[in-house]
N, C-alpha and C. Protein backbone atom coordinates (compact mmCIF):
# COMPACT_ATOMS: atom_id res chain seq x y z
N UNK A 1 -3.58 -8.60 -27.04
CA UNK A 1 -2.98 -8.12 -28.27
C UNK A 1 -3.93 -8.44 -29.43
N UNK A 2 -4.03 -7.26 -30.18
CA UNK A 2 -4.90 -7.38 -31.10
C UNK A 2 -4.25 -8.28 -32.95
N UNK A 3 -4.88 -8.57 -33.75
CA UNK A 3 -4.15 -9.05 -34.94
C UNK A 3 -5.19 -8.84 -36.23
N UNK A 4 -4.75 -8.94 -37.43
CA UNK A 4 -5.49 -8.75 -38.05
C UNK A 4 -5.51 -9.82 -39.22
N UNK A 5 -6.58 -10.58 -39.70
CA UNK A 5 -6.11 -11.20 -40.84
C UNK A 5 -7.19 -10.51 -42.13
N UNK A 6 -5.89 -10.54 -43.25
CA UNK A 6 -6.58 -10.37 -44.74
C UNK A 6 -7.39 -11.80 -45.37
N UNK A 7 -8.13 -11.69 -45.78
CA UNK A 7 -8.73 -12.46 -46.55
C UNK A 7 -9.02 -12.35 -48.37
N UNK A 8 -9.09 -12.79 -49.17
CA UNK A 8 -9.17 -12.85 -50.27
C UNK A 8 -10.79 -13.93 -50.45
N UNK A 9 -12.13 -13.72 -50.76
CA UNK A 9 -12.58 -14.25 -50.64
C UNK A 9 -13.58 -14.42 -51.84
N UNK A 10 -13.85 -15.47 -52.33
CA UNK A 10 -15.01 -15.24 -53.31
C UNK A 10 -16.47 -15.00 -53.23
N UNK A 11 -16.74 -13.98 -54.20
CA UNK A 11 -18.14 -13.32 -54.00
C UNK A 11 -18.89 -14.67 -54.19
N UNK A 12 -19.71 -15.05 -53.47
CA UNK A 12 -20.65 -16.02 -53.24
C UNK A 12 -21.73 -15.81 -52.45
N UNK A 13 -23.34 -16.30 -52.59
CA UNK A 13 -24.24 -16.17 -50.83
C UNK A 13 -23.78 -16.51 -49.73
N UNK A 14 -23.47 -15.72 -48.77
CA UNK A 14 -23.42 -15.99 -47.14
C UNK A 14 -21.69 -16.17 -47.07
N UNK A 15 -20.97 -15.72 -48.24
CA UNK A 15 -19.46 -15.68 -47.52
C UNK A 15 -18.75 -15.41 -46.58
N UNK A 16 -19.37 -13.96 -46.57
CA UNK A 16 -18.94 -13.19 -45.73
C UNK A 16 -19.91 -13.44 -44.01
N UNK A 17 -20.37 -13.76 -44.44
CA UNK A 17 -21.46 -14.82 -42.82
C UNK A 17 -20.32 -15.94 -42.55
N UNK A 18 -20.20 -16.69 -43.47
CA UNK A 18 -19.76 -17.94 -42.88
C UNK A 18 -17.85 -17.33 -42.47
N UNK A 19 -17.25 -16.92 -43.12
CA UNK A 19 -15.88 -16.34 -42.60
C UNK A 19 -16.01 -15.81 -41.46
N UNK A 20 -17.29 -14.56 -40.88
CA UNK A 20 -17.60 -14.37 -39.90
C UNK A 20 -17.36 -15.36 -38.32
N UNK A 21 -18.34 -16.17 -38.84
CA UNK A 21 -18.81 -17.41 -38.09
C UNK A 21 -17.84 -18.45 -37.43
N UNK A 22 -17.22 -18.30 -38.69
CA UNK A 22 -15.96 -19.42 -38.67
C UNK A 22 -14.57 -18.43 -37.47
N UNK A 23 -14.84 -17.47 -37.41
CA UNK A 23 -13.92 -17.06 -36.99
C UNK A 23 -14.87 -17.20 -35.33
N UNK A 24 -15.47 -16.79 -35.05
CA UNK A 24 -16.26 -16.40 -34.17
C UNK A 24 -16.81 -17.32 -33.26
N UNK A 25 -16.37 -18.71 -34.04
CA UNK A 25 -17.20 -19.88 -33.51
C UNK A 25 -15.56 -20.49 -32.86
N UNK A 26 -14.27 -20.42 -33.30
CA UNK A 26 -13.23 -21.00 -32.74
C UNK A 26 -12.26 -20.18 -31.88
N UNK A 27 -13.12 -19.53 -31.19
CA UNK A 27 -12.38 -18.70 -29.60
C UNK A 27 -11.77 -17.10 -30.32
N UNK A 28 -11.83 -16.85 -31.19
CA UNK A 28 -11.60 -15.08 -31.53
C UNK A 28 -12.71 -14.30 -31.60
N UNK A 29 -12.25 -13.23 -31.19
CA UNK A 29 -13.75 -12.09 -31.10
C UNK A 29 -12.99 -10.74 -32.23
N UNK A 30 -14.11 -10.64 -32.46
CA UNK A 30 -14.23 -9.85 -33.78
C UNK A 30 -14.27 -8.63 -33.01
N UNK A 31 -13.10 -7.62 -33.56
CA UNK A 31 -13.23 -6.34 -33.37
C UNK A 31 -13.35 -4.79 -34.53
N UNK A 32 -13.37 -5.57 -35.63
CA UNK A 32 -13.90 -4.67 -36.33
C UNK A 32 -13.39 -5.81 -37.70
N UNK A 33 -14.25 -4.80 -38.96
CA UNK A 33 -13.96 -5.58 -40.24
C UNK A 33 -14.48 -4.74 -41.13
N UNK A 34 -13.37 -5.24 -42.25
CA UNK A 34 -13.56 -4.22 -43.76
C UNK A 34 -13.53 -5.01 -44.77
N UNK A 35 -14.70 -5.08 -45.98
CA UNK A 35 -14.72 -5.37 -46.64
C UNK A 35 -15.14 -5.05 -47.58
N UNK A 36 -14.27 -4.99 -49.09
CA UNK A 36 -14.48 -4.13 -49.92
C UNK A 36 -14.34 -4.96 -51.58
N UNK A 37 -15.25 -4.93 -52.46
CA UNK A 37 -15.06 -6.03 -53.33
C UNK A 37 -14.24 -5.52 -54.22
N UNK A 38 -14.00 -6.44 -55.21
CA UNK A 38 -12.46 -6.33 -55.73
C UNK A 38 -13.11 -5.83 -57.09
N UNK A 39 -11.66 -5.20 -58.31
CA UNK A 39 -12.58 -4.28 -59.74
C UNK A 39 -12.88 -5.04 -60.54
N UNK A 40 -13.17 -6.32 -60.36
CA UNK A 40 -13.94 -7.37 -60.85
C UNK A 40 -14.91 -7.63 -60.96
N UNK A 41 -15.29 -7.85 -59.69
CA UNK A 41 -16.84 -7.67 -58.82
C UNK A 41 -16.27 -9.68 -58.83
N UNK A 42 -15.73 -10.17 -58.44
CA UNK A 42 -15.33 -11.50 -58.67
C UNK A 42 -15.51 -12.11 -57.44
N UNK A 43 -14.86 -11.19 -56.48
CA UNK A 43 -14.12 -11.25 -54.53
C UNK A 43 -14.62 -10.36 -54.17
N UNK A 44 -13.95 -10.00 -52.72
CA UNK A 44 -13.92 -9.49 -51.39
C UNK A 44 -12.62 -9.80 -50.81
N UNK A 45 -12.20 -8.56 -50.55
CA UNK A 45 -11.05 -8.00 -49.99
C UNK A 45 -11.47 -7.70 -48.42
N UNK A 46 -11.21 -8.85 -47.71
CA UNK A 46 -11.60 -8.50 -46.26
C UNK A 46 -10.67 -8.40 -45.23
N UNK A 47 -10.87 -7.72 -44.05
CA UNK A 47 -9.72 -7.61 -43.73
C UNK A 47 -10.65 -7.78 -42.06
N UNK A 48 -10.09 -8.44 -41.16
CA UNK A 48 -10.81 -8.90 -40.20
C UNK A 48 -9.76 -8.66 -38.64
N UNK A 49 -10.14 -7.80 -38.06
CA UNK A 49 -9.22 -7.19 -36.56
C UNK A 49 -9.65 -8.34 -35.54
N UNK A 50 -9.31 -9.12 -35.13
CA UNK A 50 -9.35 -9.81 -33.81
C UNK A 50 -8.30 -10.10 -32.97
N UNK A 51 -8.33 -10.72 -31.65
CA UNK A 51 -7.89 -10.92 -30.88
C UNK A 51 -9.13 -12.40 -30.04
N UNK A 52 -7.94 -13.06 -29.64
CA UNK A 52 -8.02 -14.53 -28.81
C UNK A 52 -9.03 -14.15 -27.51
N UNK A 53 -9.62 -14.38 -27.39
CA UNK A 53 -10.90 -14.12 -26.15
C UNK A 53 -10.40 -15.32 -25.42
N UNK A 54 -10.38 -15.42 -23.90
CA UNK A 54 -9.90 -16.60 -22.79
C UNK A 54 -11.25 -17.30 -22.68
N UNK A 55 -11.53 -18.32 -22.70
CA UNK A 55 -12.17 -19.15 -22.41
C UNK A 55 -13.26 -19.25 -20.99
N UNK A 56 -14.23 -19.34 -20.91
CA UNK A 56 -15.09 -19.41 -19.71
C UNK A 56 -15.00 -20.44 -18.63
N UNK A 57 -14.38 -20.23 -17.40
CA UNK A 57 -13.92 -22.05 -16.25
C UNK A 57 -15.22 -22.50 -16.74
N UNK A 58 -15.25 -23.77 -16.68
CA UNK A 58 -14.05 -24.41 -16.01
C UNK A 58 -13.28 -24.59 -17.14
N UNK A 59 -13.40 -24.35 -18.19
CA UNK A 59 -12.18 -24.87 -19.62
C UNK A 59 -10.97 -24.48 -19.07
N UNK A 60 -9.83 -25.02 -19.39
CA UNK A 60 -8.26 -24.23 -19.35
C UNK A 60 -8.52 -22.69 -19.47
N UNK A 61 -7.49 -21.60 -18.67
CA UNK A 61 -7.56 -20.35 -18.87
C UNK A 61 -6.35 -20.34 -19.83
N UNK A 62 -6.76 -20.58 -21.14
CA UNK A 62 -5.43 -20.28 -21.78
C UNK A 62 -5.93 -19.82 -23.34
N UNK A 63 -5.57 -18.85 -24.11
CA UNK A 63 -6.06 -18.39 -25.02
C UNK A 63 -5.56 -19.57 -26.91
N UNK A 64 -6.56 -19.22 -27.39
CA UNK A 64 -6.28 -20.04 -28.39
C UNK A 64 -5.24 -19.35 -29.43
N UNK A 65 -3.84 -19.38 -29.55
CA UNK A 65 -2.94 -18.72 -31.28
C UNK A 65 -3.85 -18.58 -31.75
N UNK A 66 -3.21 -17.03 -32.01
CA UNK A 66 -3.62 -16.24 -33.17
C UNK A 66 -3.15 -17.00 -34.75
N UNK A 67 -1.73 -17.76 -34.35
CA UNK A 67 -1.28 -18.05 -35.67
C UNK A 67 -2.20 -19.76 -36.08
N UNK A 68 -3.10 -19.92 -35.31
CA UNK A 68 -4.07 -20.88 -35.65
C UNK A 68 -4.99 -20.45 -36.86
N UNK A 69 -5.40 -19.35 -36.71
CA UNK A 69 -6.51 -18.80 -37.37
C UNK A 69 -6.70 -18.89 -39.09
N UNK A 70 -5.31 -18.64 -39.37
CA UNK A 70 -5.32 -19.13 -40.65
C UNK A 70 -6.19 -20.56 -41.41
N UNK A 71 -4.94 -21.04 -40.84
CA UNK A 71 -5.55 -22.62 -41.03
C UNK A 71 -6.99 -22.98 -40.82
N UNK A 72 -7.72 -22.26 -40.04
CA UNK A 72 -8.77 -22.76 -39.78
C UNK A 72 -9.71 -22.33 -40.97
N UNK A 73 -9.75 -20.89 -41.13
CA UNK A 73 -10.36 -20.07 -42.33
C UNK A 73 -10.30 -20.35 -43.53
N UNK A 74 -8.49 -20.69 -43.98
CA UNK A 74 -8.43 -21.84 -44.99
C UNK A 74 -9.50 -22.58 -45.58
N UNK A 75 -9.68 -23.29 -44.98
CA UNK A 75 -11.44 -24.61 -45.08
C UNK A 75 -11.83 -24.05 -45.80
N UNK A 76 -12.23 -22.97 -45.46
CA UNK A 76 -13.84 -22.42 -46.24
C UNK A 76 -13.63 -22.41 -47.76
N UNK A 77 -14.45 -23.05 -48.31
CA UNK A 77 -14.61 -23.11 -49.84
C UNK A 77 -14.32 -21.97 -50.48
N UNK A 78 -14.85 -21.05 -50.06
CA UNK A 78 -14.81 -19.37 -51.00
C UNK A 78 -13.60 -18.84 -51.02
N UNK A 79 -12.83 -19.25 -49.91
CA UNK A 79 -11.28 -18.83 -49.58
C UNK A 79 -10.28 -18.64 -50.60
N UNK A 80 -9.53 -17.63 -51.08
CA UNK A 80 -8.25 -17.99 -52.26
C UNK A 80 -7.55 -17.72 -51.07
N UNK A 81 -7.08 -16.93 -50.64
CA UNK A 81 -6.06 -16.35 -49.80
C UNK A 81 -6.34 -15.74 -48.39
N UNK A 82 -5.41 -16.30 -47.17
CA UNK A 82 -5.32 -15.99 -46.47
C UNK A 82 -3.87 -15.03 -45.46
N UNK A 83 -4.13 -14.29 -44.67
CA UNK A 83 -2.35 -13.38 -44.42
C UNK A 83 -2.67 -12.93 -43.33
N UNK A 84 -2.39 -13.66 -41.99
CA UNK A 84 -1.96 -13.53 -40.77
C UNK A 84 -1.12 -11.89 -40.70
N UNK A 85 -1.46 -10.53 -40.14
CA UNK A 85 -1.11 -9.54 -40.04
C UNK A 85 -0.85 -9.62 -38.15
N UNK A 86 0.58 -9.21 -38.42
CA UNK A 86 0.44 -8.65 -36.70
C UNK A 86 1.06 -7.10 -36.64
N UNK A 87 0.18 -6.37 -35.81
CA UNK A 87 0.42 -5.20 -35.75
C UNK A 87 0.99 -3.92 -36.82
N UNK A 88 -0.01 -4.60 -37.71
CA UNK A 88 -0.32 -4.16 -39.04
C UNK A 88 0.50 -4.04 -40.01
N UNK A 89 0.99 -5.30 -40.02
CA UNK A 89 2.18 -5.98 -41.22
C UNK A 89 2.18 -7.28 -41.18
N UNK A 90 2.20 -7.47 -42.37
CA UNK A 90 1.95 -8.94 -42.81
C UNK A 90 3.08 -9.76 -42.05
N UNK A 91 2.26 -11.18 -41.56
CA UNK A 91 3.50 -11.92 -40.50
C UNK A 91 3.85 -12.83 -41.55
N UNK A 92 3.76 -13.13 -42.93
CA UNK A 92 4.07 -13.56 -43.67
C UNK A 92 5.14 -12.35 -44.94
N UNK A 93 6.10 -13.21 -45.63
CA UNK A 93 7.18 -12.45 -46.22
C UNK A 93 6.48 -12.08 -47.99
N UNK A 94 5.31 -12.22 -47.90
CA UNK A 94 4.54 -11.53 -49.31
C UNK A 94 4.47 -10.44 -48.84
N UNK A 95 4.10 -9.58 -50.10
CA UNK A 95 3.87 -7.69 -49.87
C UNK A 95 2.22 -7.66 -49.29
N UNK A 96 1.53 -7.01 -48.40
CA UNK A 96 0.11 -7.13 -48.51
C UNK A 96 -0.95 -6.35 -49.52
N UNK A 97 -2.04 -7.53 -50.26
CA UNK A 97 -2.53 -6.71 -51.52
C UNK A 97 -3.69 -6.03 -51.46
N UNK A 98 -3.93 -5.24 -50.17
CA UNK A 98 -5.42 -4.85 -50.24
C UNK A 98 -5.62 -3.51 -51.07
N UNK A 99 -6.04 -3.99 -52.31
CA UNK A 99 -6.59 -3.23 -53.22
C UNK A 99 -7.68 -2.74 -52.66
N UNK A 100 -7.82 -1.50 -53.31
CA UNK A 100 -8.85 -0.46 -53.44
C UNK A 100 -10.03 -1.43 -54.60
N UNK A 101 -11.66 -1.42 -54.13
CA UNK A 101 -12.36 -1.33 -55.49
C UNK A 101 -12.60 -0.06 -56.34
N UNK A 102 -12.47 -0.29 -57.18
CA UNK A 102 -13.13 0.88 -58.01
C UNK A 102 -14.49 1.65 -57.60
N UNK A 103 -15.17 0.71 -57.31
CA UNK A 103 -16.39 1.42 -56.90
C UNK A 103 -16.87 1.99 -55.64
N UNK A 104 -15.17 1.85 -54.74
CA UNK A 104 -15.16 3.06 -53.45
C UNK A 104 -14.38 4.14 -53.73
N UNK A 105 -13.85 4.07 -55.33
CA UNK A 105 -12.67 5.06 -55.27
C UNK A 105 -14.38 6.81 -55.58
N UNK A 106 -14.03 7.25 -55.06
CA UNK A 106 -14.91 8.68 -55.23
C UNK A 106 -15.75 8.77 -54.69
N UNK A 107 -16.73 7.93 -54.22
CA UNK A 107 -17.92 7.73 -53.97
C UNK A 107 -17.94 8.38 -51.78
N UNK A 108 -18.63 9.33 -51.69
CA UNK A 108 -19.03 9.44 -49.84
C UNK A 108 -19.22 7.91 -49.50
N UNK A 109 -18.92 7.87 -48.55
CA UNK A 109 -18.93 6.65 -48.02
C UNK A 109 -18.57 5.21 -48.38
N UNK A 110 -17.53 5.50 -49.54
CA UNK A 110 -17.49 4.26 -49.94
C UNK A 110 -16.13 3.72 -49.62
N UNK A 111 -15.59 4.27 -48.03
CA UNK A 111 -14.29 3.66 -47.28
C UNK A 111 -14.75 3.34 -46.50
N UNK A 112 -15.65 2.57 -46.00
CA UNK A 112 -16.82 2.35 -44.93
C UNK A 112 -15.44 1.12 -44.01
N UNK A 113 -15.93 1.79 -42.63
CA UNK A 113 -15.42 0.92 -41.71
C UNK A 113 -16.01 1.02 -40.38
N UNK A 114 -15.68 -0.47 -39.57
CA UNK A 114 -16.95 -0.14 -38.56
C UNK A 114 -15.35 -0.37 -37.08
N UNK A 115 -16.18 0.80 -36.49
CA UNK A 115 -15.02 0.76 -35.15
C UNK A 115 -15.45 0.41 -33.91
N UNK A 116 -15.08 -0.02 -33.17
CA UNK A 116 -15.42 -0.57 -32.06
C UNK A 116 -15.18 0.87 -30.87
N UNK A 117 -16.62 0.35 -30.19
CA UNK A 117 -17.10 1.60 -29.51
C UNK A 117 -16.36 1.79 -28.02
C-alpha cells in the first residue's frame, strides 16, 4: 500500500536532498515526488508518494509504519509542517494546503511531476 506525505519545507541548500534522504535512509522507498515552491519564494510545497519496502534476511520480515514517518521527518530543521496522507486524504483532521505557486500557474511545464515507470 502506497501513502503519501505533504511536507511544508523551508527553502534552504540541500533541503530537499536531505528530506529525500531522510526518508530513504529509514526503510521507505520513494515512488514519486512533487515539489513546488510557495508565492513567497520562502518554502516548498512537497508532496512525497511512498510506501514501506520489507527489509533484506536476515533482519525481521516485517515492514516499518507508515504512520512512523512523520515523526521522523519532523527532525529536520527546514521542516514547518508535516501530513501523513493515506490514499489521498489527509490521515490527519486539518484541510490539506497544497497550494499552487504562482510561478507554475501558466507557465508549459510548470506542473512538473515525475512518475514511476
Amino acid at each position: 500500500m502506497s501513502f503519501s506525505l505533504y511536507v511544508r519545507l523551508k527553502k534552504a541548500e540541500g533541503s530537499l536532498v536531505r528530506l529525500l534522504g531522510q526518508i530513504g535512509r529509514r526503510g521507505y522507498d520513494v515512488l514519486g515526488v512533487r515539489a513546488e515552491l510557495s508565492a513567497d519564494r520562502k518554502a516548498f510545497d512537497v508532496l512525497v508518494e511512498f510506501e514501506p519496502f520489507m527489509p533484506v534476511p536476515p533482519a525481521a520480515q516485517e515492514a516499518r509504519p507508515a504512520e512512523v514517518l512523520p515523526r521522523l521527518v519532523e527532525k529536520l530543521v527546514e521542516v514547518e509542517k508535516v501530513e501523513l496522507r493515506v490514499g489521498g486524504s489527509p490521515a490527519t483532521k486539518e484541510p490539506p494546503p497544497a497550494p499552487k505557486s504562482k510561478a507554475a500557474a501558466g507557465k508549459p511545464g510548470g506542473d512538473m511531476q515525475f512518475l514511476q515507470e
